[in-house]
C-alpha atoms as a PDB file:
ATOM      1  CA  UNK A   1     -18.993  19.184 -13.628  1.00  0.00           C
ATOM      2  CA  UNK A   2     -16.911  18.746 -10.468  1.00  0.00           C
ATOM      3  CA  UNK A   3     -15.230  21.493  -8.768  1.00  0.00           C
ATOM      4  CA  UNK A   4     -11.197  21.408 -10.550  1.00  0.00           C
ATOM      5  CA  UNK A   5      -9.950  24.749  -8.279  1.00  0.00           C
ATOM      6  CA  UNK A   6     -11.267  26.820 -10.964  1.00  0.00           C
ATOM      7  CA  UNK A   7     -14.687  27.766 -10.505  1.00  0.00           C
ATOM      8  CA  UNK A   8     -13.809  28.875  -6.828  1.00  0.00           C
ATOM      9  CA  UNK A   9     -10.727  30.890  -7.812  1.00  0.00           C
ATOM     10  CA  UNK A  10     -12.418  32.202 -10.131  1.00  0.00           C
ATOM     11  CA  UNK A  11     -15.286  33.490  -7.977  1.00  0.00           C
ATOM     12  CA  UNK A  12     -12.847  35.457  -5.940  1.00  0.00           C
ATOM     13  CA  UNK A  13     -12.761  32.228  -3.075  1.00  0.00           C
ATOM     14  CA  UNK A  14     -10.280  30.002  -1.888  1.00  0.00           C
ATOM     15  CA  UNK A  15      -8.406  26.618  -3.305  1.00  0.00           C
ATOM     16  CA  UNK A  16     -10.255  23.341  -3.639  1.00  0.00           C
ATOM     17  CA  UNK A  17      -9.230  21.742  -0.348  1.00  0.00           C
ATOM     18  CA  UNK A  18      -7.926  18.245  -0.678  1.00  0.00           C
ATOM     19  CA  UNK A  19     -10.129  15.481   0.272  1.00  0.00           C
ATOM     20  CA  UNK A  20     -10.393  12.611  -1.681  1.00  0.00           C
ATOM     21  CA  UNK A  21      -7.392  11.980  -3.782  1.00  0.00           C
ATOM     22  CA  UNK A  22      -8.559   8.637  -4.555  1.00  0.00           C
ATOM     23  CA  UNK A  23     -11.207  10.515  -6.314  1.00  0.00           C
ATOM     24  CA  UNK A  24      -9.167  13.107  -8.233  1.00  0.00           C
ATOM     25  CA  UNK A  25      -6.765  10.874  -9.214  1.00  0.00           C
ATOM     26  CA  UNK A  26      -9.665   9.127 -11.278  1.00  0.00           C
ATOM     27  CA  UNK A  27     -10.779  12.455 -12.476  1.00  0.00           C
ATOM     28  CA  UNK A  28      -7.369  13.130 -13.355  1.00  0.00           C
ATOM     29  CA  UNK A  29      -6.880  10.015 -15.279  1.00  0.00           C
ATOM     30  CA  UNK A  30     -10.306  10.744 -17.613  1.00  0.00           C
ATOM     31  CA  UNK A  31      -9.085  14.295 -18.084  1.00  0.00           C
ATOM     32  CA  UNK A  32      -6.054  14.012 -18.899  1.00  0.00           C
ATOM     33  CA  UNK A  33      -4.855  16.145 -16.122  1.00  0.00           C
ATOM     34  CA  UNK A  34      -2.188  15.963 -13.433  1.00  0.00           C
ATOM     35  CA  UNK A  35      -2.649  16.943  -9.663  1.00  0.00           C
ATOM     36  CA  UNK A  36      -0.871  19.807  -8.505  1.00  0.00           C
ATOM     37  CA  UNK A  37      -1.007  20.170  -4.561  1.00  0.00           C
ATOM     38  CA  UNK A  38      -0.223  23.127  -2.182  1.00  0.00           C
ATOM     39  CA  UNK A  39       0.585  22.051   0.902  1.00  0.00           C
ATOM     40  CA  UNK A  40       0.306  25.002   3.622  1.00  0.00           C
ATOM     41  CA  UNK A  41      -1.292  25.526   7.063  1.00  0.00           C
ATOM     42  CA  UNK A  42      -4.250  28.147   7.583  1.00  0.00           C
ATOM     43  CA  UNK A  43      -1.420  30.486   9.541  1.00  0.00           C
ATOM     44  CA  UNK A  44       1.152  30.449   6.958  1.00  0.00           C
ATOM     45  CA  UNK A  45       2.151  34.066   5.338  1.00  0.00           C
ATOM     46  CA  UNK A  46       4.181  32.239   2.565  1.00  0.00           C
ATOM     47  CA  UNK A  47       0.702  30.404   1.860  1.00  0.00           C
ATOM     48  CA  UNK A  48      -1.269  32.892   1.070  1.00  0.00           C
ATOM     49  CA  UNK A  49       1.455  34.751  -0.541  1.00  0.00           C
ATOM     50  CA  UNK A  50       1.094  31.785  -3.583  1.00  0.00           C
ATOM     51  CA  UNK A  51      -2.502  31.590  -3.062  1.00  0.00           C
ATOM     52  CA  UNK A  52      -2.891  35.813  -3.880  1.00  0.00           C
ATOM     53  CA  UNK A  53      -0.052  36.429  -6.124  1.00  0.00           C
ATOM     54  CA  UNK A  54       0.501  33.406  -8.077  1.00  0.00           C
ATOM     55  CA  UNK A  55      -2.211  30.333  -8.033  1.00  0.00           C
ATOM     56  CA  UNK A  56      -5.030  32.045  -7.870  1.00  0.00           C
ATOM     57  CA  UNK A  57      -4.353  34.562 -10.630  1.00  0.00           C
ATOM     58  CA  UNK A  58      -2.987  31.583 -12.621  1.00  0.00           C
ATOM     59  CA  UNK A  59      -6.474  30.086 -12.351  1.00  0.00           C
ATOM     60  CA  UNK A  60      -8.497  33.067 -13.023  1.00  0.00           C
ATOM     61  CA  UNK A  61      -6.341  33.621 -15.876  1.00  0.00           C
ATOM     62  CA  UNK A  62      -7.192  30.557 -17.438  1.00  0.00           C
ATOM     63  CA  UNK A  63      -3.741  28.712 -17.138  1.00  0.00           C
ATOM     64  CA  UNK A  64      -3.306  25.378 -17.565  1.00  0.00           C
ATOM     65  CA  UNK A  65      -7.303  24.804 -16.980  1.00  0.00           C
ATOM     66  CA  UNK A  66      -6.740  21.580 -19.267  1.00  0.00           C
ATOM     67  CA  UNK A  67      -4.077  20.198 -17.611  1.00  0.00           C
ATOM     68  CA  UNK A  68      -4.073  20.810 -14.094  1.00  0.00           C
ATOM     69  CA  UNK A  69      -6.339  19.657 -10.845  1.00  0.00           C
ATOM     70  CA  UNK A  70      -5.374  22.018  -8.214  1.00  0.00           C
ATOM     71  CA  UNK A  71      -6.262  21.033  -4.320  1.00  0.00           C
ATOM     72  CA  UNK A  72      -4.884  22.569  -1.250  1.00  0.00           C
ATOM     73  CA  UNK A  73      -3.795  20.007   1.595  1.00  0.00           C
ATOM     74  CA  UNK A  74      -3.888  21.582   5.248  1.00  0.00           C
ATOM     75  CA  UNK A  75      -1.395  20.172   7.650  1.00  0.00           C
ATOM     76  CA  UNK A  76      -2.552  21.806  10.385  1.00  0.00           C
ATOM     77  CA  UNK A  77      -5.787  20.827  12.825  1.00  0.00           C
ATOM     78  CA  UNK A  78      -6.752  17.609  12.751  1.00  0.00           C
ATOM     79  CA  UNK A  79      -7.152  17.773   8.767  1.00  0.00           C
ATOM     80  CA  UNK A  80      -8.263  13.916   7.463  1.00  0.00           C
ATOM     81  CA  UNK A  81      -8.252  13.330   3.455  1.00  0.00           C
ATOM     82  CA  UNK A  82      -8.692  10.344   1.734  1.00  0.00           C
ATOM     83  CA  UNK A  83      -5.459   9.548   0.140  1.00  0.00           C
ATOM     84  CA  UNK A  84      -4.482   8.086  -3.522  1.00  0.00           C
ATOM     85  CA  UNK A  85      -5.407   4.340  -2.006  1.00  0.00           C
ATOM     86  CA  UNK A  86      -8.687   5.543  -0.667  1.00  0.00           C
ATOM     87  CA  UNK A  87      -7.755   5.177   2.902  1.00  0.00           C
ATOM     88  CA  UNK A  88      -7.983   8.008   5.477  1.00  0.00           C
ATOM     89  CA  UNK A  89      -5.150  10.061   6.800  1.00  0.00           C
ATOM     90  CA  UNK A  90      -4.268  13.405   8.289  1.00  0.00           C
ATOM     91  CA  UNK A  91      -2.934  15.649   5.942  1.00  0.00           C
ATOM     92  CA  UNK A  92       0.234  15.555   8.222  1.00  0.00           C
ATOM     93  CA  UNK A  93       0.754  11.937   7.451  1.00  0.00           C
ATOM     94  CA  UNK A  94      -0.012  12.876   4.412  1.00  0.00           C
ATOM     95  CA  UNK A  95       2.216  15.576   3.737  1.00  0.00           C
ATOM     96  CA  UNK A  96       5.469  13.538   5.375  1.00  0.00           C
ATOM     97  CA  UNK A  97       5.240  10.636   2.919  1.00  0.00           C
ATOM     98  CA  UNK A  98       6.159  13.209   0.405  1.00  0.00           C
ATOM     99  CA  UNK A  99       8.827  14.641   2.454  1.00  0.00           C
ATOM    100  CA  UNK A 100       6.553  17.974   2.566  1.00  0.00           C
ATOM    101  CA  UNK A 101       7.902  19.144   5.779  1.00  0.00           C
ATOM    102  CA  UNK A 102       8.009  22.632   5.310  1.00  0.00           C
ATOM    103  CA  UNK A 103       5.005  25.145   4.006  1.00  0.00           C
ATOM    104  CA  UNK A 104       4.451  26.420   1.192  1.00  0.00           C
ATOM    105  CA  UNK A 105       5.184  23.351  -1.033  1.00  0.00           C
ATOM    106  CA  UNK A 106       3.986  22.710  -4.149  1.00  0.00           C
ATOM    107  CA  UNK A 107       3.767  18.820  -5.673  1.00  0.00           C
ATOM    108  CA  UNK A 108       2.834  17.429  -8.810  1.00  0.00           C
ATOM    109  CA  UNK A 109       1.369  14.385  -8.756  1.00  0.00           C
ATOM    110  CA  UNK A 110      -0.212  11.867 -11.575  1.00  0.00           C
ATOM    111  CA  UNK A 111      -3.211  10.122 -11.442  1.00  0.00           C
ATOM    112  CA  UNK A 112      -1.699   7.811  -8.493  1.00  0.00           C
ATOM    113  CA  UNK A 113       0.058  10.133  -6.591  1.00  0.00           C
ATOM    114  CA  UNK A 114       3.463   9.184  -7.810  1.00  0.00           C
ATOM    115  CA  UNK A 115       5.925  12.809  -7.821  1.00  0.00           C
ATOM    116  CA  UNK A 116       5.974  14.031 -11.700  1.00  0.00           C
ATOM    117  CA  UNK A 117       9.023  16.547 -10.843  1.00  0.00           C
ATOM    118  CA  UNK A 118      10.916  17.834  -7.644  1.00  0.00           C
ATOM    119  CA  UNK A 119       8.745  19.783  -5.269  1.00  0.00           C
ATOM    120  CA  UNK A 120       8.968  23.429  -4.922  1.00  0.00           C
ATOM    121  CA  UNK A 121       9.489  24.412  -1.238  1.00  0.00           C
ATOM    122  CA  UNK A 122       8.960  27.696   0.298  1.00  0.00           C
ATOM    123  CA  UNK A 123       8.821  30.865  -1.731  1.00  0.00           C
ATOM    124  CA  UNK A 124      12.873  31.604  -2.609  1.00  0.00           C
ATOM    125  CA  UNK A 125      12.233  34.694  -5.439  1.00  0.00           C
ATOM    126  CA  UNK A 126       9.233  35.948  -5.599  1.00  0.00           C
ATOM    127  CA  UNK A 127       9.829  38.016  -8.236  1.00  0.00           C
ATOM    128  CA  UNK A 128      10.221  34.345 -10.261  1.00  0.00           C
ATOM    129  CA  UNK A 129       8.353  31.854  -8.716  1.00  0.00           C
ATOM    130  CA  UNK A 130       6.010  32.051 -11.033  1.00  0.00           C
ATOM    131  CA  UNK A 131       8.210  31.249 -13.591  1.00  0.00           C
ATOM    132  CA  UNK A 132       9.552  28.277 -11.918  1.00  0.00           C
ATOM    133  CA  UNK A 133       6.308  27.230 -11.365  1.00  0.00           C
ATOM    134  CA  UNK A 134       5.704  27.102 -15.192  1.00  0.00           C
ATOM    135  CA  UNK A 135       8.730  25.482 -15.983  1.00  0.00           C
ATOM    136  CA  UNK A 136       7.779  22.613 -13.268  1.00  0.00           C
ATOM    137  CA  UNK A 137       4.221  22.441 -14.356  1.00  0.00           C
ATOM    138  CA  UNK A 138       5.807  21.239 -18.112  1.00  0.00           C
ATOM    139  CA  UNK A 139       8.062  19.008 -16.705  1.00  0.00           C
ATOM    140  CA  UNK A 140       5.462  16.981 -14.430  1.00  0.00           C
ATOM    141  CA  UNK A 141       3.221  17.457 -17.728  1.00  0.00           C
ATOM    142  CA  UNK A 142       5.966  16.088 -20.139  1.00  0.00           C
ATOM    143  CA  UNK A 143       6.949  12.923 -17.969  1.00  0.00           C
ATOM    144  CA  UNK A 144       2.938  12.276 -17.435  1.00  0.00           C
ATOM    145  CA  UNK A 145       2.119  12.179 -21.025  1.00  0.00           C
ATOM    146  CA  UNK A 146       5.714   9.423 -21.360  1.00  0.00           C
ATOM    147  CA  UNK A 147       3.873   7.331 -19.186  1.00  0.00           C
ATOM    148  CA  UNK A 148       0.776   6.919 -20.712  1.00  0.00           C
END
């Protein structure tokens, strides 16, 4: 089975960068699943803040392993990923389409990369964020399953 950002999280690693998104947005479509993205750059305190204290204990906790591909998209270098077409682009490019301007933000996607719910930019209370992330993650999952 293909990488979904759990095995690695749960191995004590990083995120499943993004590369192909044409890709997962197949896989997503025979699981079942919708994408959520992290957009960040490798210098980015607020990054790895979600990465440590929320995502990756979400993952290694087991939640929403069914319903969630996770990737990390890197705006910084010269970062190229196959996007939800299947052509190439920086993740900058990438990352402006969606009006991701600012890291951290979090989308979530469907199977075509089409937004499920607003973003969630920056890190505003920690002490909550993973409770807004929860309540986001059901409202990208409750349109998704409307539209199939």
């Amino acid at each position: 089975m293909e990488n979904d950002g759990h095995d690695r999280a749960a191995a004590g690693q990083h995120l499943t960068p993004a590369e192909d998104l044409a890709a997962d947005g197949q896989r997503a479509r025979q699981e079942g699943r919708m994408i959520l993205l992290l957009v960040s750059q490798e210098d980015c305190p607020f990054c790895q803040q979600i990465k440590e204290e929320v995502l990756l204990p979400m993952i290694k906790g087991g939640d929403h392993q069914d319903t969630l591909l996770i990737r990390e998209l890197f705006i910084d270098f010269d970062y190229q990923v196959r996007d939800f077409s299947g052509q190439w682009v920086s993740g900058n490019t990438l990352a402006r389409r969606y009006g991701a301007w600012m890291t951290p933000s979090l989308l979530f996607l469907d199977l075509e990369g089409r937004e499920l719910t607003k973003k969630m930019i920056g890190i505003q209370t920690p002490e909550y964020f993973y409770f807004y992330l929860d309540q986001s993650i059901r409202e990208a999952l409750g349109r998704l399953q409307r539209r199939d």
